[in-house]
PDB file of N, CA and C in Angstrom:
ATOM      1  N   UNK A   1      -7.184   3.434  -2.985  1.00  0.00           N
ATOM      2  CA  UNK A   1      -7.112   2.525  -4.100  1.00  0.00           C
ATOM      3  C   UNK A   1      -6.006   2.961  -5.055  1.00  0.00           C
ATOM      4  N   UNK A   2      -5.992   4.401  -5.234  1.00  0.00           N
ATOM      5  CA  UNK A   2      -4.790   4.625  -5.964  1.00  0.00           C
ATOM      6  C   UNK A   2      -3.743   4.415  -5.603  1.00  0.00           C
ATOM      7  N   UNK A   3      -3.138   4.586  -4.692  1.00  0.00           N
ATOM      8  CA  UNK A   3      -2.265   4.423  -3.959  1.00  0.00           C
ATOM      9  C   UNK A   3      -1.570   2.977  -4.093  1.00  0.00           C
ATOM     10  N   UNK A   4      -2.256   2.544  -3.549  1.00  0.00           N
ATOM     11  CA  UNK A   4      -2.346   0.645  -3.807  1.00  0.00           C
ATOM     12  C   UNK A   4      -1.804   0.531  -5.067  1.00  0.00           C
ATOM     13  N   UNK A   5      -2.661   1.014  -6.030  1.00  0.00           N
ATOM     14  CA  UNK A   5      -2.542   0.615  -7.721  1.00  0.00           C
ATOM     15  C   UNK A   5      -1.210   1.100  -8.249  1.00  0.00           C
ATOM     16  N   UNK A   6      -0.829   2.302  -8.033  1.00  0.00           N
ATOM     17  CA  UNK A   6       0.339   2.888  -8.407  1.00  0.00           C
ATOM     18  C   UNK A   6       1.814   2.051  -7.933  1.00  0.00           C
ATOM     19  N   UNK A   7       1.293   1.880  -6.848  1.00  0.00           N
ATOM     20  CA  UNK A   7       2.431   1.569  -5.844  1.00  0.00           C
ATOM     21  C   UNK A   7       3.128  -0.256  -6.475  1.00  0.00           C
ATOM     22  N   UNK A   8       1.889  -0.943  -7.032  1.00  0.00           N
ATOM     23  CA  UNK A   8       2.303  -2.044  -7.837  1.00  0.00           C
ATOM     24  C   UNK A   8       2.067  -1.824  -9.506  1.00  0.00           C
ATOM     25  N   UNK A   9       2.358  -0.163  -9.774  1.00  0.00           N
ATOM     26  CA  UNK A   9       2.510  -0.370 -10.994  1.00  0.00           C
ATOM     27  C   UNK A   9       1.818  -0.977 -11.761  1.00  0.00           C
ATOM     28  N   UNK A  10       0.488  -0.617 -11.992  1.00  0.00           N
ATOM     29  CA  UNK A  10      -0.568  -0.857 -12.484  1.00  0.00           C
ATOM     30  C   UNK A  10      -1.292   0.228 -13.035  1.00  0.00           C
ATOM     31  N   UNK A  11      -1.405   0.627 -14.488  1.00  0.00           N
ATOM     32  CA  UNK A  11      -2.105   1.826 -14.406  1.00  0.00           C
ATOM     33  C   UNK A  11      -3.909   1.691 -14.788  1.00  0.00           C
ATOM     34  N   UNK A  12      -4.433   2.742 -14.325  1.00  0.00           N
ATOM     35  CA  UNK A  12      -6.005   2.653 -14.429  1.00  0.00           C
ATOM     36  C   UNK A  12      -6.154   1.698 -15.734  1.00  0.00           C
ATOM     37  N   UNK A  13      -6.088   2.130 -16.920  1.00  0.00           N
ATOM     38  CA  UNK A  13      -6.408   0.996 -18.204  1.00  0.00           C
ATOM     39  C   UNK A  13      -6.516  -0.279 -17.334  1.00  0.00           C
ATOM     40  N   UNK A  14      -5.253  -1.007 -17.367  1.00  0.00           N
ATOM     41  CA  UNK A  14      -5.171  -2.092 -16.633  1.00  0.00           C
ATOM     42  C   UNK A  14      -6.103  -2.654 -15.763  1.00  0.00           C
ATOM     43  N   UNK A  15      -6.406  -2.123 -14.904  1.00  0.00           N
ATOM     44  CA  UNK A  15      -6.852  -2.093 -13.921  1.00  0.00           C
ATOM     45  C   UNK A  15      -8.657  -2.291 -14.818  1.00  0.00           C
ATOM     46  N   UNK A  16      -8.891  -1.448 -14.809  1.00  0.00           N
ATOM     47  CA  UNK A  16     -10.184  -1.204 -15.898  1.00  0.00           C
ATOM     48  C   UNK A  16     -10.494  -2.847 -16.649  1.00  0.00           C
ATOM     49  N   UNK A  17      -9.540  -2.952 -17.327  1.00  0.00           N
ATOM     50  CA  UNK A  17      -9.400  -3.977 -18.357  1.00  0.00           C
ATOM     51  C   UNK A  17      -9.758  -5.249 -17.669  1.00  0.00           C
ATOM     52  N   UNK A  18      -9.118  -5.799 -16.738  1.00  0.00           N
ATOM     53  CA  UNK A  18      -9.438  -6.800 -15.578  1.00  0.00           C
ATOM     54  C   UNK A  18     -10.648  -6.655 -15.035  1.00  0.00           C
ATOM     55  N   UNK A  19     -11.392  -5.675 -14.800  1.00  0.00           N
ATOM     56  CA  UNK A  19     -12.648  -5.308 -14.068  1.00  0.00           C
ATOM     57  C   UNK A  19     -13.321  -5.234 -15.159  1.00  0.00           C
ATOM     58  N   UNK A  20     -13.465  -5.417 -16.586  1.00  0.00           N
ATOM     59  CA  UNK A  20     -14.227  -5.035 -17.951  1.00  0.00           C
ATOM     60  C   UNK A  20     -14.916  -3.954 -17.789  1.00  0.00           C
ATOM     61  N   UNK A  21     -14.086  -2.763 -17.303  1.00  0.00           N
ATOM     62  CA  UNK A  21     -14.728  -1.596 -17.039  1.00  0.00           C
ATOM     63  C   UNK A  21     -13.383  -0.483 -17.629  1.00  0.00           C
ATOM     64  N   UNK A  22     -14.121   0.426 -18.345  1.00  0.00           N
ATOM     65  CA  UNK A  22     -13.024   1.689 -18.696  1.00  0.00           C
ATOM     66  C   UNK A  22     -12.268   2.232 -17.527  1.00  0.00           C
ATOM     67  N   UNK A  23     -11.095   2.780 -17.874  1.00  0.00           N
ATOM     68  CA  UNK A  23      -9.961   3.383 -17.588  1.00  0.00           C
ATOM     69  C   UNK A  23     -10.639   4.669 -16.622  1.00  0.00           C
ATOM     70  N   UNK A  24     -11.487   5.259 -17.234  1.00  0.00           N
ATOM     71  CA  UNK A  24     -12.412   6.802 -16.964  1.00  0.00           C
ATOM     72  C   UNK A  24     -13.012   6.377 -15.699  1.00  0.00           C
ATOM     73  N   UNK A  25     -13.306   5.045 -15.730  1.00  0.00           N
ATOM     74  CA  UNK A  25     -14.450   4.662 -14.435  1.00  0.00           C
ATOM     75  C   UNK A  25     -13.807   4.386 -13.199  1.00  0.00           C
ATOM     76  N   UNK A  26     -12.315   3.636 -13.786  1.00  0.00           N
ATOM     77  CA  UNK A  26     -11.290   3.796 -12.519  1.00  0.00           C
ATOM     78  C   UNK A  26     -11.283   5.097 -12.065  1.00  0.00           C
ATOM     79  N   UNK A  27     -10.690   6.349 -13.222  1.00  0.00           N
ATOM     80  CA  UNK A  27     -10.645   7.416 -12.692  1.00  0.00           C
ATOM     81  C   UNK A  27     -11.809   7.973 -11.249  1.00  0.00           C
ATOM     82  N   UNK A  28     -12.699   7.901 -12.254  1.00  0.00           N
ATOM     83  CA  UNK A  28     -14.153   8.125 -11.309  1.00  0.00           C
ATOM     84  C   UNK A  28     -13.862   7.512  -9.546  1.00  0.00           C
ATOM     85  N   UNK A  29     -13.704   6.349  -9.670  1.00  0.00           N
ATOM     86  CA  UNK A  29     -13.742   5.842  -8.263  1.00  0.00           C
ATOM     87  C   UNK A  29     -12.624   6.165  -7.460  1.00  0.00           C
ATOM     88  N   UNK A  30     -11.405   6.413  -8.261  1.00  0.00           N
ATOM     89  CA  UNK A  30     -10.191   7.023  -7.713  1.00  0.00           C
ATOM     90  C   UNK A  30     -10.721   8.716  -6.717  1.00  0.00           C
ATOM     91  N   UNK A  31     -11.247   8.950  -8.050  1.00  0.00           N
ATOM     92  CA  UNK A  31     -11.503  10.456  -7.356  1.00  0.00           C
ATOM     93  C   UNK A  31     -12.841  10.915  -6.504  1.00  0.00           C
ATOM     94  N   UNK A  32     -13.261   9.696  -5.928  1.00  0.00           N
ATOM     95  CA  UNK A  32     -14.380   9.588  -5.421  1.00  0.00           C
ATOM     96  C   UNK A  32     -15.767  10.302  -6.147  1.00  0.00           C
ATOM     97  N   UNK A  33     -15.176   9.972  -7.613  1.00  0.00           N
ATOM     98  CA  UNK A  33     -16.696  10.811  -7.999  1.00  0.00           C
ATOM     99  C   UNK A  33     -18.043   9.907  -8.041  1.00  0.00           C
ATOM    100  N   UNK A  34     -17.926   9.090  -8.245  1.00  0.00           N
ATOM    101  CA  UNK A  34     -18.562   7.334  -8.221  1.00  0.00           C
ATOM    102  C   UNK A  34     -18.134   6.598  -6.544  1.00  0.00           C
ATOM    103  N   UNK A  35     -19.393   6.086  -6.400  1.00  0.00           N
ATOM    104  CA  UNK A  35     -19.247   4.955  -5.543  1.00  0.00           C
ATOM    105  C   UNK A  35     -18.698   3.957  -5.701  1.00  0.00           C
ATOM    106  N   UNK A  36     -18.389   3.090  -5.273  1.00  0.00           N
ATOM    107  CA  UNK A  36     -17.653   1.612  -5.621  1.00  0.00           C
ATOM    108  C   UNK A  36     -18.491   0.570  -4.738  1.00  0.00           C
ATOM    109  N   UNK A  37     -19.583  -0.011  -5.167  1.00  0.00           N
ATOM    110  CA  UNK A  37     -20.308  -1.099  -4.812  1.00  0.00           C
ATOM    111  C   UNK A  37     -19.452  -2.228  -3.838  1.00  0.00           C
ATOM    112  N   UNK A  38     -20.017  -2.758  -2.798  1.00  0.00           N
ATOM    113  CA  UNK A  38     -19.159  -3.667  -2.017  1.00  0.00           C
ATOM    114  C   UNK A  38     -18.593  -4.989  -3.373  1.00  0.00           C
ATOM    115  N   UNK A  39     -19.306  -5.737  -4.083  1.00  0.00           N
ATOM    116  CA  UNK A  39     -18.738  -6.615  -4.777  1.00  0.00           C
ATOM    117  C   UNK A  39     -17.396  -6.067  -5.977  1.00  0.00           C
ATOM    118  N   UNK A  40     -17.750  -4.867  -6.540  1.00  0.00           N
ATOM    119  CA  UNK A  40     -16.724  -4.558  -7.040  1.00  0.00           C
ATOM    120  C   UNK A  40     -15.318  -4.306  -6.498  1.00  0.00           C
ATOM    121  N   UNK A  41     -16.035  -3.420  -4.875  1.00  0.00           N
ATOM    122  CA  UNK A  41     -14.739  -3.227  -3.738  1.00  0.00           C
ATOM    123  C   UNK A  41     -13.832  -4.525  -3.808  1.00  0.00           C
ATOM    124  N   UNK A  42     -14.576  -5.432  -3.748  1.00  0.00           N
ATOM    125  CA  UNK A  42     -13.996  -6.851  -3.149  1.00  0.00           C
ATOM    126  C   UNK A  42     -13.450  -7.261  -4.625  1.00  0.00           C
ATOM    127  N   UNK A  43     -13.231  -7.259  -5.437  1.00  0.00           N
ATOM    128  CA  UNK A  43     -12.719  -7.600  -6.830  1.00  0.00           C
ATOM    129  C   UNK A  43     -11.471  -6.893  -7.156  1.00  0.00           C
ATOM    130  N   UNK A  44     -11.691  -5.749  -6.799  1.00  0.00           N
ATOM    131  CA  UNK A  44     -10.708  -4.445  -7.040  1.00  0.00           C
ATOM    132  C   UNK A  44      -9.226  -4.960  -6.243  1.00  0.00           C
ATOM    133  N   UNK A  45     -10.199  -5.032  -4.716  1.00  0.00           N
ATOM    134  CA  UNK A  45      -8.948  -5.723  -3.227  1.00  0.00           C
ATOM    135  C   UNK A  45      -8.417  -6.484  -3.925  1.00  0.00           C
ATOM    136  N   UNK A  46      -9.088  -8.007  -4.715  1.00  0.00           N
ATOM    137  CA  UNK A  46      -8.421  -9.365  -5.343  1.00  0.00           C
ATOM    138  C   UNK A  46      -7.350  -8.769  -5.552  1.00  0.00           C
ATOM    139  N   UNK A  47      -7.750  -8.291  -6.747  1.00  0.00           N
ATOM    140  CA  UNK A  47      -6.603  -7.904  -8.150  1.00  0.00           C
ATOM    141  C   UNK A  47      -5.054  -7.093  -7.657  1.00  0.00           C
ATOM    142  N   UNK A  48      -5.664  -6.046  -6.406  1.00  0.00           N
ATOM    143  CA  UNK A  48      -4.824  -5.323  -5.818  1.00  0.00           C
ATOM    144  C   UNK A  48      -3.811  -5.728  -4.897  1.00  0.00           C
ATOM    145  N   UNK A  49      -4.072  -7.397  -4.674  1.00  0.00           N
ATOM    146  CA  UNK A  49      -3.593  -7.854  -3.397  1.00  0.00           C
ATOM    147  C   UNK A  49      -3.752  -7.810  -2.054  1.00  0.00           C
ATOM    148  N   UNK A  50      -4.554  -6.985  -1.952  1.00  0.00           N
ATOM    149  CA  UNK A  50      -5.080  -6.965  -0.077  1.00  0.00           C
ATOM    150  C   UNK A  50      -6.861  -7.076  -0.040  1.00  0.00           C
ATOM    151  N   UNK A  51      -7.112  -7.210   1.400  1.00  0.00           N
ATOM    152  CA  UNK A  51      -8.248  -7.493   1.930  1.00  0.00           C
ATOM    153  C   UNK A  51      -9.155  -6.118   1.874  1.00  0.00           C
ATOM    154  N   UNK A  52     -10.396  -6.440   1.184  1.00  0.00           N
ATOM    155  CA  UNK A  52     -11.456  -5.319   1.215  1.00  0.00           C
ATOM    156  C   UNK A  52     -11.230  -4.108   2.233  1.00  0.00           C
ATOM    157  N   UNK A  53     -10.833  -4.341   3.612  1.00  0.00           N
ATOM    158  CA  UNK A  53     -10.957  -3.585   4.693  1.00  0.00           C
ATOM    159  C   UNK A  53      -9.431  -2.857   4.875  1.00  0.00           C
ATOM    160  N   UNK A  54      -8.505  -2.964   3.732  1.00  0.00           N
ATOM    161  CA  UNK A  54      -7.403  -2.239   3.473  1.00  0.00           C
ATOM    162  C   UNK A  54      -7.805  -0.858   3.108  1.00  0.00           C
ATOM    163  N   UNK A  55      -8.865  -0.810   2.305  1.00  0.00           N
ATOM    164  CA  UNK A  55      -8.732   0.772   1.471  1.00  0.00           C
ATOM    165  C   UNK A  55      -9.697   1.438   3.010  1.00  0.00           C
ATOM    166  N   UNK A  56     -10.309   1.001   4.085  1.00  0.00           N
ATOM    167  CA  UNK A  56     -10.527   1.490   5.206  1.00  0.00           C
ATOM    168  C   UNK A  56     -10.049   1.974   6.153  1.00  0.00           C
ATOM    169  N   UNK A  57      -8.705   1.247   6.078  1.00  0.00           N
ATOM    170  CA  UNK A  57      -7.683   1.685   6.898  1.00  0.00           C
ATOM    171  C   UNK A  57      -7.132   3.011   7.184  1.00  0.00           C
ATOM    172  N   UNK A  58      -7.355   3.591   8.671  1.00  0.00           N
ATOM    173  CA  UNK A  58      -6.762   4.816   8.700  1.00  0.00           C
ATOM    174  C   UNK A  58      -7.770   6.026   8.593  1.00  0.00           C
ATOM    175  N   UNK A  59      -9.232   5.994   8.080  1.00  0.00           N
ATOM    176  CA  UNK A  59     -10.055   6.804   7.862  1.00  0.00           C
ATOM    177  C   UNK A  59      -9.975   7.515   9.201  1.00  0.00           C
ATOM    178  N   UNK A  60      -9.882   6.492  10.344  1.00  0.00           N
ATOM    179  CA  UNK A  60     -10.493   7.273  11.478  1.00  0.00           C
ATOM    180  C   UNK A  60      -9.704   7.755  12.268  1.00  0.00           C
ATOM    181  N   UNK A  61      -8.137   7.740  11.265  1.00  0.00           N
ATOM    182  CA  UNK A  61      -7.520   7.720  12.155  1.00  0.00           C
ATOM    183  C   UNK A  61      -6.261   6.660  12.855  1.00  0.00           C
ATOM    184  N   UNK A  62      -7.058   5.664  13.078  1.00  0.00           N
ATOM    185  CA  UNK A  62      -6.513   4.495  13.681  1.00  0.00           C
ATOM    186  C   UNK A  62      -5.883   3.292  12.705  1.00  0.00           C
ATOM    187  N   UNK A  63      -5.261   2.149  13.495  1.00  0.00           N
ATOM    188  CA  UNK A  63      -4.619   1.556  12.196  1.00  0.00           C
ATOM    189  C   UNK A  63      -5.156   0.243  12.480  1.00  0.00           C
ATOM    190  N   UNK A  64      -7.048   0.262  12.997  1.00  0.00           N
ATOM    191  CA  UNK A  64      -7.616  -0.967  12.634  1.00  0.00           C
ATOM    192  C   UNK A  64      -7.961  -1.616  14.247  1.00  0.00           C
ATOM    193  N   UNK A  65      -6.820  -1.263  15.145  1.00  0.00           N
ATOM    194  CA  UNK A  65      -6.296  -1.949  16.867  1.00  0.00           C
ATOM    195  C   UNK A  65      -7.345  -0.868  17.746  1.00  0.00           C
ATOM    196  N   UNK A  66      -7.112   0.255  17.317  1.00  0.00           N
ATOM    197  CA  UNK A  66      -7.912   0.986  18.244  1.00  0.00           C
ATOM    198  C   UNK A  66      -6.669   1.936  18.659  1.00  0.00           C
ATOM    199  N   UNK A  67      -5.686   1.841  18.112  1.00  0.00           N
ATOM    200  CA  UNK A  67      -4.673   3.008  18.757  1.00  0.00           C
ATOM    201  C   UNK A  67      -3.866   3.253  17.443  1.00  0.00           C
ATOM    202  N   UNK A  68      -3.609   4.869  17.985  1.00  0.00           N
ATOM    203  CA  UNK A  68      -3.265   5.970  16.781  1.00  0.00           C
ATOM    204  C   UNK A  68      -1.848   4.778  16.117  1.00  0.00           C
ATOM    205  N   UNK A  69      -1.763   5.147  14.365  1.00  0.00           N
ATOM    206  CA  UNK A  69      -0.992   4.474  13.600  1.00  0.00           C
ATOM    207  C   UNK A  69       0.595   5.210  13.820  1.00  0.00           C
ATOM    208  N   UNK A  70       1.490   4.654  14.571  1.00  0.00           N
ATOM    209  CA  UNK A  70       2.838   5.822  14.493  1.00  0.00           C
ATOM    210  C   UNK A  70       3.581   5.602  13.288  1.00  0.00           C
ATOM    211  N   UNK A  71       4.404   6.313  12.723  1.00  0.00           N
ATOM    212  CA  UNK A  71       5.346   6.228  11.671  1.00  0.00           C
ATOM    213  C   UNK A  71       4.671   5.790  10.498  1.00  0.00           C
ATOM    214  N   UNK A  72       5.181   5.009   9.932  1.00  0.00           N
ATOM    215  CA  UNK A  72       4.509   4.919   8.064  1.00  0.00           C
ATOM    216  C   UNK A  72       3.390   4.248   8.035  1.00  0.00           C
ATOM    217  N   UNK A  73       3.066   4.791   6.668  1.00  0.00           N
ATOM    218  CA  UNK A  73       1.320   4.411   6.905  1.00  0.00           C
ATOM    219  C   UNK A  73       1.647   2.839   5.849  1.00  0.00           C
ATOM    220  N   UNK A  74       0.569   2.287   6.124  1.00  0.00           N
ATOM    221  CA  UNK A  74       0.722   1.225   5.862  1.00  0.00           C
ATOM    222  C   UNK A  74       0.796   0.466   4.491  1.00  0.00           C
ATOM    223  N   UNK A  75      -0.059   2.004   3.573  1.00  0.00           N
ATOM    224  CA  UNK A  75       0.548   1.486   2.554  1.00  0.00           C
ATOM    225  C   UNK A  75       2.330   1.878   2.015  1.00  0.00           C
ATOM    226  N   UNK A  76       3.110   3.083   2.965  1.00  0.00           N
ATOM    227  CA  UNK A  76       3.962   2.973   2.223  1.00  0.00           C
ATOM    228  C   UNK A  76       5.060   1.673   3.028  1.00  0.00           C
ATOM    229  N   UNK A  77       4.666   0.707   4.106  1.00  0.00           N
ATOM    230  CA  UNK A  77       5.340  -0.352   4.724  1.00  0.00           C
ATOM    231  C   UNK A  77       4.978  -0.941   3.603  1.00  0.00           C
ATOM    232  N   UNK A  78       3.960  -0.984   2.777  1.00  0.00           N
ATOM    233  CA  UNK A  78       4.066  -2.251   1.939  1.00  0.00           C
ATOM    234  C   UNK A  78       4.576  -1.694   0.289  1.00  0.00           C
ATOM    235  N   UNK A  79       4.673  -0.402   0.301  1.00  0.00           N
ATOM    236  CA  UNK A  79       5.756  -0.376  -0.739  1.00  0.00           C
ATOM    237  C   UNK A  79       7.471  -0.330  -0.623  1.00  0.00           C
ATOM    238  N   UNK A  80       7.443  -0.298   1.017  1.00  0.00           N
ATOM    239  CA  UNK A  80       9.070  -1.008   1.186  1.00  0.00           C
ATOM    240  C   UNK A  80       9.092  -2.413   1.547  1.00  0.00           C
ATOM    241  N   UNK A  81       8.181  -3.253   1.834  1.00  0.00           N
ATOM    242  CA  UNK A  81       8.498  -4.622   1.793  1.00  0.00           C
ATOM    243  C   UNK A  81       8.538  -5.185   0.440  1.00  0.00           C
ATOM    244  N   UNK A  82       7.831  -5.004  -0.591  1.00  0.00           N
ATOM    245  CA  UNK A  82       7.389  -4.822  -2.009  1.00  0.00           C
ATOM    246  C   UNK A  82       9.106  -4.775  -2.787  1.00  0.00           C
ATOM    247  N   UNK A  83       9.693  -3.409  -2.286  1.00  0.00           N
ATOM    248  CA  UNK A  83      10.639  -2.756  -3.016  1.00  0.00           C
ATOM    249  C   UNK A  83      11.815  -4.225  -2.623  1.00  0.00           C
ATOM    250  N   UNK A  84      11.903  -4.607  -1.086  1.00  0.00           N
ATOM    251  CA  UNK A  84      12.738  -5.413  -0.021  1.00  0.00           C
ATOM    252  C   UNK A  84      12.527  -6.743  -1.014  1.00  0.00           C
ATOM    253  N   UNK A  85      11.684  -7.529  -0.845  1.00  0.00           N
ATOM    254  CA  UNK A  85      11.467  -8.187  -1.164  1.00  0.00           C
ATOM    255  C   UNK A  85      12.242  -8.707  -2.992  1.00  0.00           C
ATOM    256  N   UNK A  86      11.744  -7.197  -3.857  1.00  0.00           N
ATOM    257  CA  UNK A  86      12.430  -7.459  -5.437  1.00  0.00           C
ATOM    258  C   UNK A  86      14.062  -7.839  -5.364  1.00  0.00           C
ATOM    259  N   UNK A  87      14.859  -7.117  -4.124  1.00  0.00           N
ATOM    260  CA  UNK A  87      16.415  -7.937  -3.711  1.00  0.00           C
ATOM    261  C   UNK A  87      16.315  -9.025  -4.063  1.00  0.00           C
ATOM    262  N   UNK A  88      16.997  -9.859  -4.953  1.00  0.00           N
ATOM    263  CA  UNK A  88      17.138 -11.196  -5.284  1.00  0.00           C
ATOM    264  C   UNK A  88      18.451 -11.695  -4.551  1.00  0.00           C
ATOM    265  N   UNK A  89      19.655 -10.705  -4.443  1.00  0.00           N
ATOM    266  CA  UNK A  89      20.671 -11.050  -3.696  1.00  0.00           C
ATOM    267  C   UNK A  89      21.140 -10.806  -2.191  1.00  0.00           C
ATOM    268  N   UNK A  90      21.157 -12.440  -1.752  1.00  0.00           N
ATOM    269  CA  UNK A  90      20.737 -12.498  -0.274  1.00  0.00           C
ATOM    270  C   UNK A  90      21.945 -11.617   0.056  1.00  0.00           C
ATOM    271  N   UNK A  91      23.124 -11.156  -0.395  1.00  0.00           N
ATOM    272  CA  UNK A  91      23.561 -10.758   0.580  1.00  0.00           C
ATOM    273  C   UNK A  91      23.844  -8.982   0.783  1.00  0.00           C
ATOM    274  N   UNK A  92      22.985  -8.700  -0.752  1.00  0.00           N
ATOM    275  CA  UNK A  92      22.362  -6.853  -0.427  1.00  0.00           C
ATOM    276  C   UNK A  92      21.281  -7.056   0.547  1.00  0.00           C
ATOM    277  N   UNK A  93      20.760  -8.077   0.309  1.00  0.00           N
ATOM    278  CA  UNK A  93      19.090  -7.893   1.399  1.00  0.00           C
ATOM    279  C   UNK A  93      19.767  -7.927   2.926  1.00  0.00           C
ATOM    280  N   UNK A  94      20.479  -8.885   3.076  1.00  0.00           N
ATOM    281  CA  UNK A  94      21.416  -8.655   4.696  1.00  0.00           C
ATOM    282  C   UNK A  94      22.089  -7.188   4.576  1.00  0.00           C
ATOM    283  N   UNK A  95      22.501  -6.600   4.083  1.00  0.00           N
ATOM    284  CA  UNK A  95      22.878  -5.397   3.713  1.00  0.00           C
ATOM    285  C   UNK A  95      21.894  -4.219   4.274  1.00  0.00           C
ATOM    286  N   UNK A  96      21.077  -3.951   3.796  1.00  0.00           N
ATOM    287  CA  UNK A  96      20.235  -3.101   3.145  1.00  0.00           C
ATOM    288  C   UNK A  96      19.578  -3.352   5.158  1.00  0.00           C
ATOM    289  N   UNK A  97      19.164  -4.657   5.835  1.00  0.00           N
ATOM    290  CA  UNK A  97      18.376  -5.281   6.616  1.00  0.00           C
ATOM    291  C   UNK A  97      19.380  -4.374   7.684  1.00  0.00           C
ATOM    292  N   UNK A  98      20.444  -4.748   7.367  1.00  0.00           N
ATOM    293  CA  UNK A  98      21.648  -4.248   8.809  1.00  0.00           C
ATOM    294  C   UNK A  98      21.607  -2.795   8.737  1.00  0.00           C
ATOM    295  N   UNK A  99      21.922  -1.904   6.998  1.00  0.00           N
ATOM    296  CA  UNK A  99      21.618  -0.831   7.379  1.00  0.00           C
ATOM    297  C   UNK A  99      19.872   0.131   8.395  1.00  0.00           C
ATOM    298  N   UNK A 100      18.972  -0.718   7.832  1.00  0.00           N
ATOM    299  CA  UNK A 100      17.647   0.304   8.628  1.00  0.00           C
ATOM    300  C   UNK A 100      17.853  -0.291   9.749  1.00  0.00           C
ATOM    301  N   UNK A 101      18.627  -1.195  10.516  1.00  0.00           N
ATOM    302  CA  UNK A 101      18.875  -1.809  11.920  1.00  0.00           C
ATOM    303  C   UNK A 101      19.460  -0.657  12.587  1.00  0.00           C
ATOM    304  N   UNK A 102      20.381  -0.622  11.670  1.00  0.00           N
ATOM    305  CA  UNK A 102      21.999   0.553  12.587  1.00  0.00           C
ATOM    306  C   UNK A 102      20.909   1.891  12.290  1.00  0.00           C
ATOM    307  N   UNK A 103      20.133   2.137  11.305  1.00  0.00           N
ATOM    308  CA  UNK A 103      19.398   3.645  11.703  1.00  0.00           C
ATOM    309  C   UNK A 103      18.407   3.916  12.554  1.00  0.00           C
ATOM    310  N   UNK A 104      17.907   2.538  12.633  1.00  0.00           N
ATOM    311  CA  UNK A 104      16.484   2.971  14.077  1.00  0.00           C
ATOM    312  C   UNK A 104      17.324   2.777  14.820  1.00  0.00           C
ATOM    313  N   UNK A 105      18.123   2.053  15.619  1.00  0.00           N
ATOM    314  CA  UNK A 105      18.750   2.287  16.710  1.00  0.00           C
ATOM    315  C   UNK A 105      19.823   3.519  17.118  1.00  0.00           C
ATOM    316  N   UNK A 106      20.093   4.169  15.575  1.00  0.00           N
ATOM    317  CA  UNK A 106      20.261   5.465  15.615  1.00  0.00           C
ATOM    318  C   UNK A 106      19.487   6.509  15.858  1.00  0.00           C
ATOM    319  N   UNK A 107      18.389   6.558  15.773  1.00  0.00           N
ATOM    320  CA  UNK A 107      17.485   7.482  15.695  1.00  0.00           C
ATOM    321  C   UNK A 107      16.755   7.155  17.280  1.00  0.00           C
ATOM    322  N   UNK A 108      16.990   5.935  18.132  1.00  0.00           N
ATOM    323  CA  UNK A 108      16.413   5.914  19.515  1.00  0.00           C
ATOM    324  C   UNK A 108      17.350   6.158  20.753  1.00  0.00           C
ATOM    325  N   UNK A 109      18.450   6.629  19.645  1.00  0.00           N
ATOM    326  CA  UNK A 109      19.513   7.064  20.799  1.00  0.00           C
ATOM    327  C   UNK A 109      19.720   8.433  20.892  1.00  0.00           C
ATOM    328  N   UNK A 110      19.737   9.027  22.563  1.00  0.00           N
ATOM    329  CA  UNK A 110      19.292  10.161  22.725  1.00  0.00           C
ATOM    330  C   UNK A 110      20.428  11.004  22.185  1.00  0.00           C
ATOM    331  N   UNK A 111      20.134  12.363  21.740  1.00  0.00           N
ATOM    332  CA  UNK A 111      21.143  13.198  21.354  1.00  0.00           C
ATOM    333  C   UNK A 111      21.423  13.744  21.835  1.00  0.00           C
ATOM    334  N   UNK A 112      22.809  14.518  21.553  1.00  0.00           N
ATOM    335  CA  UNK A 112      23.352  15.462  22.213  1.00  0.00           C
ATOM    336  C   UNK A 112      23.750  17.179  22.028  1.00  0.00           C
TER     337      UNK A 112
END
């Protein structure tokens, strides 16, 4: 949940404030000192932008399919689509798109 929250720049107050619950109580659930009731879970997801079964993701391991998650975890794919996305100018975003093109295909070519 923190993760999530930070990542769209949201701090606990906030967060709290929307939920009519203190800042401290975010803390609490952040730091697993408190439970987080399924209806609140599901309020929290709203506000946060993703589906209840996001902050599940990965517990076991897996990324939901049944097979191990490779490379970035999923919340930091969605703090580079997030970041991708704030590009307003189409032609840094073609930019920026061509450079991570030319580096994974750098990085799958064998070395020497």
């Amino acid at each position: 949940m923190r993760r999530r929250r930070e990542s769209l720049g949201i701090s606990q107050g906030r967060l709290g404030r929307h939920l009519g619950l203190t800042f401290s109580l975010i803390q609490k659930y952040e730091k697993g000192t408190n439970r987080i009731g399924a209806g609140r879970l599901y309020q929290i997801a709203g506000f946060l932008g993703v589906a209840p079964s996001h902050f599940f993701e990965g517990l076991d391991g897996q990324d939901g399919r049944g097979a191990p998650e490779p490379g970035m975890s999923r919340d930091d794919m969605q703090v580079l689509a997030d970041a991708f996305n704030g590009i307003l100018d189409g032609e840094t975003r073609a930019s920026v798109l061509a450079l991570v093109r030319q580096l994974a295909s750098d990085s799958e070519s064998p070395r020497r």
